[in-house]
PDB file of N, CA and C in Angstrom:
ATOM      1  N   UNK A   1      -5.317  15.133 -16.609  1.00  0.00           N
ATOM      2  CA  UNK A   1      -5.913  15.328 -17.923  1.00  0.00           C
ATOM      3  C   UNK A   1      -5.005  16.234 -18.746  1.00  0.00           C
ATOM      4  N   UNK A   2      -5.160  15.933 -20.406  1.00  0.00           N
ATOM      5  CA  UNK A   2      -4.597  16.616 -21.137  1.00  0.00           C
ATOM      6  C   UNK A   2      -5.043  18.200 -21.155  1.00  0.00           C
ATOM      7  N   UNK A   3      -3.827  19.111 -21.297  1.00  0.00           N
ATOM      8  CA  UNK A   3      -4.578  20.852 -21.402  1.00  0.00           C
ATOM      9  C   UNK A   3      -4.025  20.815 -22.766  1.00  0.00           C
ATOM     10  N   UNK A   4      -4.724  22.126 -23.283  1.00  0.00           N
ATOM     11  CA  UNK A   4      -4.059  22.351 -24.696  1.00  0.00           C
ATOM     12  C   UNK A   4      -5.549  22.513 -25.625  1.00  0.00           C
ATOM     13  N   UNK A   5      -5.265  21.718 -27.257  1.00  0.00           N
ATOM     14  CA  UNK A   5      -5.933  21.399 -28.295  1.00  0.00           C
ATOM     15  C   UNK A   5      -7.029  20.601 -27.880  1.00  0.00           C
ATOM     16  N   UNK A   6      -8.094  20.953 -28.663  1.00  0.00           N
ATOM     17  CA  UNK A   6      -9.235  19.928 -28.273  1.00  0.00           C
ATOM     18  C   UNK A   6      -8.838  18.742 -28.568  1.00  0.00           C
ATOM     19  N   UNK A   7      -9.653  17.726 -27.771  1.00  0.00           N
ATOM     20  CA  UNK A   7      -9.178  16.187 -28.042  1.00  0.00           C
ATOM     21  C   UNK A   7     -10.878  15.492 -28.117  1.00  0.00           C
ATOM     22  N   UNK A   8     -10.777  14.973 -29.107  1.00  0.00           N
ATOM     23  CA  UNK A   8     -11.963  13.821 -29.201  1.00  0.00           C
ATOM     24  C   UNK A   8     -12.149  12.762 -28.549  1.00  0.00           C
ATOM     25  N   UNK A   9     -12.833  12.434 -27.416  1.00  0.00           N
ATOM     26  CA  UNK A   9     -12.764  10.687 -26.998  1.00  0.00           C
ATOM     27  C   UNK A   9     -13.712  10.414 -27.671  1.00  0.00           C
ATOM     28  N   UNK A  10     -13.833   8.571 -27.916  1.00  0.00           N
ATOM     29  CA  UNK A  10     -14.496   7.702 -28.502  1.00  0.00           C
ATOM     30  C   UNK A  10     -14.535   6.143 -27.630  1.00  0.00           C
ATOM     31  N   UNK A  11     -15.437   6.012 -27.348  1.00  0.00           N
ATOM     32  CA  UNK A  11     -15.809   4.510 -26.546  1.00  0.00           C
ATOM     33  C   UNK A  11     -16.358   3.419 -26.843  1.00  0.00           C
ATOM     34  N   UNK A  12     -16.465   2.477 -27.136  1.00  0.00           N
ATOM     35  CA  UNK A  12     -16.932   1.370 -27.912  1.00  0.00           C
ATOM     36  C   UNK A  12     -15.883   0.025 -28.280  1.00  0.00           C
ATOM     37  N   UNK A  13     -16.016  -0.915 -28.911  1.00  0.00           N
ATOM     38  CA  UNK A  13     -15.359  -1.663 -29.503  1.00  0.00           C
ATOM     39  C   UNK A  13     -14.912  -1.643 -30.660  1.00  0.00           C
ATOM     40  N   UNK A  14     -13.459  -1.316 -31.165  1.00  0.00           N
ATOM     41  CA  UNK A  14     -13.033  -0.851 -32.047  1.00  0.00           C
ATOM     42  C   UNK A  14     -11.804  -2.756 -32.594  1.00  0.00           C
ATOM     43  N   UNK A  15     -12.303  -2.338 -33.889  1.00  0.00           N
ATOM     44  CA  UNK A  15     -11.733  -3.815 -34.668  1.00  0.00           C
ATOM     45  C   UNK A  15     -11.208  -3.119 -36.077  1.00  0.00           C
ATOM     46  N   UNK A  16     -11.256  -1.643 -36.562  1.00  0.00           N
ATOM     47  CA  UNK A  16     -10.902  -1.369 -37.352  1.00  0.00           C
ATOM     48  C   UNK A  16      -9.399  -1.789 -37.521  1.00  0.00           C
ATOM     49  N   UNK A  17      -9.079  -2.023 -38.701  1.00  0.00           N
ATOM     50  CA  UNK A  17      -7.361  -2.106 -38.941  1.00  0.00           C
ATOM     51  C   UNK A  17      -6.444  -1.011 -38.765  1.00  0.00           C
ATOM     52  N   UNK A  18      -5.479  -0.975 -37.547  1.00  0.00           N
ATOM     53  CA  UNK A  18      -5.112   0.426 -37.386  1.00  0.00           C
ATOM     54  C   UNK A  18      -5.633   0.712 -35.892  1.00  0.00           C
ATOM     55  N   UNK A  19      -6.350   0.306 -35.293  1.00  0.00           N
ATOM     56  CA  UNK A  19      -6.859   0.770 -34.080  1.00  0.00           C
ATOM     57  C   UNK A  19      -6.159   0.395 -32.702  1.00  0.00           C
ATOM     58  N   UNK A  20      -5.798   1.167 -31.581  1.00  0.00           N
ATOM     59  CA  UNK A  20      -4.918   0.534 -30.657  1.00  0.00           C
ATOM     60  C   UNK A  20      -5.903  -0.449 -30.231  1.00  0.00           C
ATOM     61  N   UNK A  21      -4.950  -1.819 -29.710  1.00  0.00           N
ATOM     62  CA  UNK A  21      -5.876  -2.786 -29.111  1.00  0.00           C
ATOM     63  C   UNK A  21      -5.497  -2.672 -27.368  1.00  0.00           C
ATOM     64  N   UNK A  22      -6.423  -3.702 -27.071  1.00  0.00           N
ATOM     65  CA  UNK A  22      -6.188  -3.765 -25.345  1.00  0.00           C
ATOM     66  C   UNK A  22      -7.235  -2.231 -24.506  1.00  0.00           C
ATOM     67  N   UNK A  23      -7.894  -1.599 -25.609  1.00  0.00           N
ATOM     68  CA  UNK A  23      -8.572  -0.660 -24.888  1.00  0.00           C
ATOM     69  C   UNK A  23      -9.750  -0.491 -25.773  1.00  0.00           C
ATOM     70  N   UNK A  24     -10.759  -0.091 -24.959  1.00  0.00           N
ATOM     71  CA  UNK A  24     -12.324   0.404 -25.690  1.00  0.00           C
ATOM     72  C   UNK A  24     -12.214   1.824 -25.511  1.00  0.00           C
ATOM     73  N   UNK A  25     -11.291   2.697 -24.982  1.00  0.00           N
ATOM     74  CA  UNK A  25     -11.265   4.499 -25.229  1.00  0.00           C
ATOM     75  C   UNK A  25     -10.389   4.991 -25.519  1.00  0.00           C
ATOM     76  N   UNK A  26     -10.682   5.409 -26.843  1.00  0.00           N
ATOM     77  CA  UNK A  26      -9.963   6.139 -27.752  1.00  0.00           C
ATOM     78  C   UNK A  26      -9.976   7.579 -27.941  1.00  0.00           C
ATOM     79  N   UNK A  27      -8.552   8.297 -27.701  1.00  0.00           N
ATOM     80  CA  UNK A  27      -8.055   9.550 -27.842  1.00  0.00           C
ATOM     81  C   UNK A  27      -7.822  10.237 -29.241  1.00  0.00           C
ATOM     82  N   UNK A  28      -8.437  11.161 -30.281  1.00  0.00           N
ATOM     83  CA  UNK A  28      -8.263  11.843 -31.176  1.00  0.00           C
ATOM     84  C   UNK A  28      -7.527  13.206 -30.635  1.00  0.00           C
ATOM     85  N   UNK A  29      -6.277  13.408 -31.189  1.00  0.00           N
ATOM     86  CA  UNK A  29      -5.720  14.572 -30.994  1.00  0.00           C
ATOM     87  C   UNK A  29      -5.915  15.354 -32.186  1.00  0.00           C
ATOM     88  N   UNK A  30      -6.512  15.080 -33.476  1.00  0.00           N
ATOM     89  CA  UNK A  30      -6.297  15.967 -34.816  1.00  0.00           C
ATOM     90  C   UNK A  30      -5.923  15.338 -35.422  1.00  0.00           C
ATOM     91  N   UNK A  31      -4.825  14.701 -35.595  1.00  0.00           N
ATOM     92  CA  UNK A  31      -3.586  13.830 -36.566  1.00  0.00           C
ATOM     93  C   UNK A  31      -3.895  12.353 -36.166  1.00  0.00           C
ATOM     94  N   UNK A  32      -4.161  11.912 -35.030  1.00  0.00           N
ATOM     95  CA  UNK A  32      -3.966  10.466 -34.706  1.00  0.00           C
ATOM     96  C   UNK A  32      -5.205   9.560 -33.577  1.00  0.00           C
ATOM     97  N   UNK A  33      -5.032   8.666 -33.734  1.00  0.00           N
ATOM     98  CA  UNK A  33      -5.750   7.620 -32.490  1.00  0.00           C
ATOM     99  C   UNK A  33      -5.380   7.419 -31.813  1.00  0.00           C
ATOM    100  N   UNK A  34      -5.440   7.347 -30.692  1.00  0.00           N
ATOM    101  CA  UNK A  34      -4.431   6.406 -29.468  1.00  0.00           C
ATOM    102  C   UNK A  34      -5.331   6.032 -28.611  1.00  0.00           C
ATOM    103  N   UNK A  35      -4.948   5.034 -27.562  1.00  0.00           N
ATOM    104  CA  UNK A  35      -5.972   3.802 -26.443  1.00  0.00           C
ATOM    105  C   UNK A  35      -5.346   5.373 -25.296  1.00  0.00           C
ATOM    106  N   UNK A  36      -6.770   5.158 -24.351  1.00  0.00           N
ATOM    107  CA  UNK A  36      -6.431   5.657 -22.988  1.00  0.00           C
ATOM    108  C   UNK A  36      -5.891   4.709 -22.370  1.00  0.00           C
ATOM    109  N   UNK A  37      -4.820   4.210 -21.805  1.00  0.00           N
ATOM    110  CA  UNK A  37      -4.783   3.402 -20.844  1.00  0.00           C
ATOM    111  C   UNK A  37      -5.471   1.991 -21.257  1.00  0.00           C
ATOM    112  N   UNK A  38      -5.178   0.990 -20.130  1.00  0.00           N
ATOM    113  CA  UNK A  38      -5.761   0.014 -20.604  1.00  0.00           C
ATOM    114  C   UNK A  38      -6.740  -0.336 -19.763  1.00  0.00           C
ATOM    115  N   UNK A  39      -8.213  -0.125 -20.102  1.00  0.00           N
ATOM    116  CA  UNK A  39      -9.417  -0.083 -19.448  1.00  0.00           C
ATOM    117  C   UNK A  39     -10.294  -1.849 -19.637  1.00  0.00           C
ATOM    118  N   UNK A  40     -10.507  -1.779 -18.546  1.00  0.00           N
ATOM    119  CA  UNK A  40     -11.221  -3.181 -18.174  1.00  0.00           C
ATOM    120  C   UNK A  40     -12.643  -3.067 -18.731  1.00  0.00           C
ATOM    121  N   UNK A  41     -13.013  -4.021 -19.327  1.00  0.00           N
ATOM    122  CA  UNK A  41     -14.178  -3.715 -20.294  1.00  0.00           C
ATOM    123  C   UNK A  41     -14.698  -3.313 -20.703  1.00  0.00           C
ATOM    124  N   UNK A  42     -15.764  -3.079 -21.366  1.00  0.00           N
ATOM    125  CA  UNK A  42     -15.888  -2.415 -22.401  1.00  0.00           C
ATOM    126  C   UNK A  42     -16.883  -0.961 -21.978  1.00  0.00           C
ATOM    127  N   UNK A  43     -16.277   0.388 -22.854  1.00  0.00           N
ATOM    128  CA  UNK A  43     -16.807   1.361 -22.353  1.00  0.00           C
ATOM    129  C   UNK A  43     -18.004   1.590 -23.068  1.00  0.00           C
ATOM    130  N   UNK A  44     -18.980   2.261 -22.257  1.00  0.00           N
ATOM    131  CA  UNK A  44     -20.379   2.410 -22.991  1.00  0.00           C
ATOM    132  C   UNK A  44     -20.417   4.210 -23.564  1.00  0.00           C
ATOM    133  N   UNK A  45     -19.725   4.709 -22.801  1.00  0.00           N
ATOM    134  CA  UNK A  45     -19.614   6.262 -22.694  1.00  0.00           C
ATOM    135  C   UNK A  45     -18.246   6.914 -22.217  1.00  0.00           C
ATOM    136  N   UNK A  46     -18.209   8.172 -22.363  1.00  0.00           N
ATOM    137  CA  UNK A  46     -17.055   9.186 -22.186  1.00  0.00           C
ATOM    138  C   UNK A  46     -17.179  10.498 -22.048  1.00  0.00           C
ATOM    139  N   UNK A  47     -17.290  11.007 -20.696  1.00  0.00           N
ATOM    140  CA  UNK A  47     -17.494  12.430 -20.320  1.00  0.00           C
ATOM    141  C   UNK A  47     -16.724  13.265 -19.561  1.00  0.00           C
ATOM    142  N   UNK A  48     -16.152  14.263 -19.860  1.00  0.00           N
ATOM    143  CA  UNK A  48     -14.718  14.790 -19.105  1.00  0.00           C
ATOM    144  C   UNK A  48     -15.775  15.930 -17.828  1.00  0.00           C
ATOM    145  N   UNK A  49     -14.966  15.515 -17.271  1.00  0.00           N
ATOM    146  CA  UNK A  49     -16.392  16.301 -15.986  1.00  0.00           C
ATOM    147  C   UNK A  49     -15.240  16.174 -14.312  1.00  0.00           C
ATOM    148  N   UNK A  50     -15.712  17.395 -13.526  1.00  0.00           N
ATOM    149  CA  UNK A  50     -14.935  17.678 -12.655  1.00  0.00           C
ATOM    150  C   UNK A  50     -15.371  17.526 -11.832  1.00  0.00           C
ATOM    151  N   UNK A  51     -15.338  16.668 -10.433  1.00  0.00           N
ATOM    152  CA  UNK A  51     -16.427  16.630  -9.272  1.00  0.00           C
ATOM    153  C   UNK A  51     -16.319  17.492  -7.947  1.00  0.00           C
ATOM    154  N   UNK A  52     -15.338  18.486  -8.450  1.00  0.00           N
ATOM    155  CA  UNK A  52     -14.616  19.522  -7.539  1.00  0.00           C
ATOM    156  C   UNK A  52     -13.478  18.878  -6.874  1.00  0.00           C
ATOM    157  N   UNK A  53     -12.876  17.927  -7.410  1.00  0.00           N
ATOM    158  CA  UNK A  53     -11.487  17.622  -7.292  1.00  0.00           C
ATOM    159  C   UNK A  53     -10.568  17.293  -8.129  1.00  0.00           C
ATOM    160  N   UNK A  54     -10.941  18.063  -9.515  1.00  0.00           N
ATOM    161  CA  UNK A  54     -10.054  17.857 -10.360  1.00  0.00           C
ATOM    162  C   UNK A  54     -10.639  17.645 -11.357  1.00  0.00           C
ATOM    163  N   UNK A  55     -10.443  17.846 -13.123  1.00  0.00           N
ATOM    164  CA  UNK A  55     -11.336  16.937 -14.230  1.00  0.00           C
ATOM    165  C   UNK A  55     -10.536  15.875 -14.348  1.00  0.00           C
ATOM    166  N   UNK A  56     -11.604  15.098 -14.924  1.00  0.00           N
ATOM    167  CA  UNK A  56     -11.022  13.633 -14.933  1.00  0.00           C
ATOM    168  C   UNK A  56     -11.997  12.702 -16.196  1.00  0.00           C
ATOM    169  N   UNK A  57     -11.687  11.853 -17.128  1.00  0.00           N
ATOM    170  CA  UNK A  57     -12.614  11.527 -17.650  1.00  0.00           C
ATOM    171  C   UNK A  57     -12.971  10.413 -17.528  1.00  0.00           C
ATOM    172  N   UNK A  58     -14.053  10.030 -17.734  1.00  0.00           N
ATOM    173  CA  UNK A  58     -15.139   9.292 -16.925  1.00  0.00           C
ATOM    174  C   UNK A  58     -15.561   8.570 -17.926  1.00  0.00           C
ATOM    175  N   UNK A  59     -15.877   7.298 -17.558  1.00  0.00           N
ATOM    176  CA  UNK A  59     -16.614   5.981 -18.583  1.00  0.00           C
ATOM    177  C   UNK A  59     -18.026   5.606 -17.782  1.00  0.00           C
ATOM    178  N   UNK A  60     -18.370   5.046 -18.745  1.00  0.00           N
ATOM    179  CA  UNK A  60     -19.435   4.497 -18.235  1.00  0.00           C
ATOM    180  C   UNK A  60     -19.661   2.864 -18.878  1.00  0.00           C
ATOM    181  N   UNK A  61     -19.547   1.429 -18.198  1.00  0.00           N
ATOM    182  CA  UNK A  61     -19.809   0.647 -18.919  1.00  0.00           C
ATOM    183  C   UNK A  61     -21.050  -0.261 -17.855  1.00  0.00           C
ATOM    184  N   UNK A  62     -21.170  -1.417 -18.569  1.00  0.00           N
ATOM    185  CA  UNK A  62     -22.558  -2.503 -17.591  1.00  0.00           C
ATOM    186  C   UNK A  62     -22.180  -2.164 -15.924  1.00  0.00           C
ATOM    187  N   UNK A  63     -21.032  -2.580 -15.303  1.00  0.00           N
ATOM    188  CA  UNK A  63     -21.094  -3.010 -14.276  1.00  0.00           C
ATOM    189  C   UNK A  63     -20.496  -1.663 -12.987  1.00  0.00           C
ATOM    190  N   UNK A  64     -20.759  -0.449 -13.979  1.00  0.00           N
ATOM    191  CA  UNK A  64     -20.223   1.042 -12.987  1.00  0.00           C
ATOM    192  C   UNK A  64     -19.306   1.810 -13.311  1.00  0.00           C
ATOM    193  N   UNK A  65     -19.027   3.218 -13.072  1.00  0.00           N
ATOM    194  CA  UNK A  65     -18.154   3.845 -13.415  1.00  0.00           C
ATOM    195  C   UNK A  65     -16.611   4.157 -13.354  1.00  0.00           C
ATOM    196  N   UNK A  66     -15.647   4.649 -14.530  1.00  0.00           N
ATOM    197  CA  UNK A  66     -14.345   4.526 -13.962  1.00  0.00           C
ATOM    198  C   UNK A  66     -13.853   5.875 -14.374  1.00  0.00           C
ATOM    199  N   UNK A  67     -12.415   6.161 -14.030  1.00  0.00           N
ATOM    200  CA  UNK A  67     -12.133   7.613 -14.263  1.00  0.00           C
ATOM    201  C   UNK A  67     -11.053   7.397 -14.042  1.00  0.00           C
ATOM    202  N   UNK A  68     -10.473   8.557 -15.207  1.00  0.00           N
ATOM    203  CA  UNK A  68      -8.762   8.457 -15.867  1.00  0.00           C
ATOM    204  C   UNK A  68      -8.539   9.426 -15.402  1.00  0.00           C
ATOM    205  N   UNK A  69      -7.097   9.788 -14.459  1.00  0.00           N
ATOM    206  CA  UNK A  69      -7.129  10.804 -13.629  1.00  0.00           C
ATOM    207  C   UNK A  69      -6.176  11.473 -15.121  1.00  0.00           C
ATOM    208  N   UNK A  70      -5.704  10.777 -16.153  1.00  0.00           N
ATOM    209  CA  UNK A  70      -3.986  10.763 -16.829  1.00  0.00           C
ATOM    210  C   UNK A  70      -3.375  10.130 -16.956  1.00  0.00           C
ATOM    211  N   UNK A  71      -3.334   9.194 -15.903  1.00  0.00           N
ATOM    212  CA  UNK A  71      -2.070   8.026 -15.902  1.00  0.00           C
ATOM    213  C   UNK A  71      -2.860   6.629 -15.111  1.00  0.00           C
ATOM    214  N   UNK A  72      -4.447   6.610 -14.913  1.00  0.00           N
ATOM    215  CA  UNK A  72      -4.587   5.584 -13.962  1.00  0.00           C
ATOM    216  C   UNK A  72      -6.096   5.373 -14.460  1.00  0.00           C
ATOM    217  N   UNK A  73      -6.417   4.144 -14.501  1.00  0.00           N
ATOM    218  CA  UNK A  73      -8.147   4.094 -14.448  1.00  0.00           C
ATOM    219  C   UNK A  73      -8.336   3.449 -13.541  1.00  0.00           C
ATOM    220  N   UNK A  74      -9.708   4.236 -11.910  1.00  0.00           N
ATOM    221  CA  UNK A  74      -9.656   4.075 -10.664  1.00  0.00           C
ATOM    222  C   UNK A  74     -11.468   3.794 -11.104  1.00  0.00           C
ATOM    223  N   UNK A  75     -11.825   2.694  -9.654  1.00  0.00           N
ATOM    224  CA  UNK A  75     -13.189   2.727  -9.315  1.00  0.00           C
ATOM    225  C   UNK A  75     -13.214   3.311  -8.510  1.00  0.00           C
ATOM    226  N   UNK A  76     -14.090   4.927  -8.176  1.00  0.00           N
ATOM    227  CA  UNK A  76     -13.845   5.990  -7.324  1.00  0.00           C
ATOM    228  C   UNK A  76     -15.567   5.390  -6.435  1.00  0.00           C
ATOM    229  N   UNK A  77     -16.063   4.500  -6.713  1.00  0.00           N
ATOM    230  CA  UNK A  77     -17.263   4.199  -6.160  1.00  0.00           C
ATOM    231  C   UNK A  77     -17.719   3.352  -6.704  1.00  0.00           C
ATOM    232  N   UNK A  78     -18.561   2.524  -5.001  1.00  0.00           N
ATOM    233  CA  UNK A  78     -18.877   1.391  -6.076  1.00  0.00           C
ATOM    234  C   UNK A  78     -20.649   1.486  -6.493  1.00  0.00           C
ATOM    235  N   UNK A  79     -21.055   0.716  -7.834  1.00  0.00           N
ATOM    236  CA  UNK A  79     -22.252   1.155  -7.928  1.00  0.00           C
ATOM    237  C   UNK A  79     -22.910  -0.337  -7.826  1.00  0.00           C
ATOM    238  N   UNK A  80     -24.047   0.429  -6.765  1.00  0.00           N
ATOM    239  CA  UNK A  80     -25.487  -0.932  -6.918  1.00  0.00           C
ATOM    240  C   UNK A  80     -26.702  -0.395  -8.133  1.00  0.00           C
ATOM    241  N   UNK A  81     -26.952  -1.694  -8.760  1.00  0.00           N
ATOM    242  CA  UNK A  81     -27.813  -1.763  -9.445  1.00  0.00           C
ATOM    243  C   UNK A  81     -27.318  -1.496 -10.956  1.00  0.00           C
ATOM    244  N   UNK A  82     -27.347  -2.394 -11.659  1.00  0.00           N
ATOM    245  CA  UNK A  82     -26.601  -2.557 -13.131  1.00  0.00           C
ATOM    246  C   UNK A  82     -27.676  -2.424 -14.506  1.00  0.00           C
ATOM    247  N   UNK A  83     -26.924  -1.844 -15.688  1.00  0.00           N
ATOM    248  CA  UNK A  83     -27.815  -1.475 -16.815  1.00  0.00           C
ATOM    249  C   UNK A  83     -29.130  -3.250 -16.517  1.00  0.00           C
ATOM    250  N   UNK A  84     -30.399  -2.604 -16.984  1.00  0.00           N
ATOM    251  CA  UNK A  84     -31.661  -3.767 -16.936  1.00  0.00           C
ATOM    252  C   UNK A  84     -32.011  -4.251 -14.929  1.00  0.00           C
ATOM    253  N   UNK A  85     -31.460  -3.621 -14.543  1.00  0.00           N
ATOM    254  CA  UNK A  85     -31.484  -3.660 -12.864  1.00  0.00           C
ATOM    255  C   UNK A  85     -33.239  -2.595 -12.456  1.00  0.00           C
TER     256      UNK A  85
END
């Protein structure tokens, strides 16, 4: 994870003109937009949270959770029972 300046994430489907494509989570540094990585469907949520091995930020979409260590988006577990389950 980034240290430093606060950073804004944003999750959703983005079609604005100007928006990185190939990703649903988006990085605000102050000045700019940028895609995290290129994340496999679409994110519902975004929470930077540490599980005592590190922070890491975390999505949430239909089919379970994923987490950007910095350089990687991993399924750290798999989940039973899906949003309407």
């Amino acid at each position: 994870m980034e240290s430093g300046a606060p950073t804004l994430y944003a999750a959703g489907q983005f079609q604005e003109q100007g928006a990185p494509t190939g990703t649903s989570i988006l990085r605000y540094d102050g000045t700019a937009w940028s895609g995290v990585g290129v994340y496999f469907g679409v994110a519902l949520s975004v929470a930077r949270f540490d599980p005592g091995t590190g922070e890491k930020l975390w999505a949430g979409h239909p089919s379970g959770l994923r987490a950007w260590d910095g350089s990687t988006w991993t399924q750290p577990f798999a989940v039973t029972g899906g949003v309407g389950d």
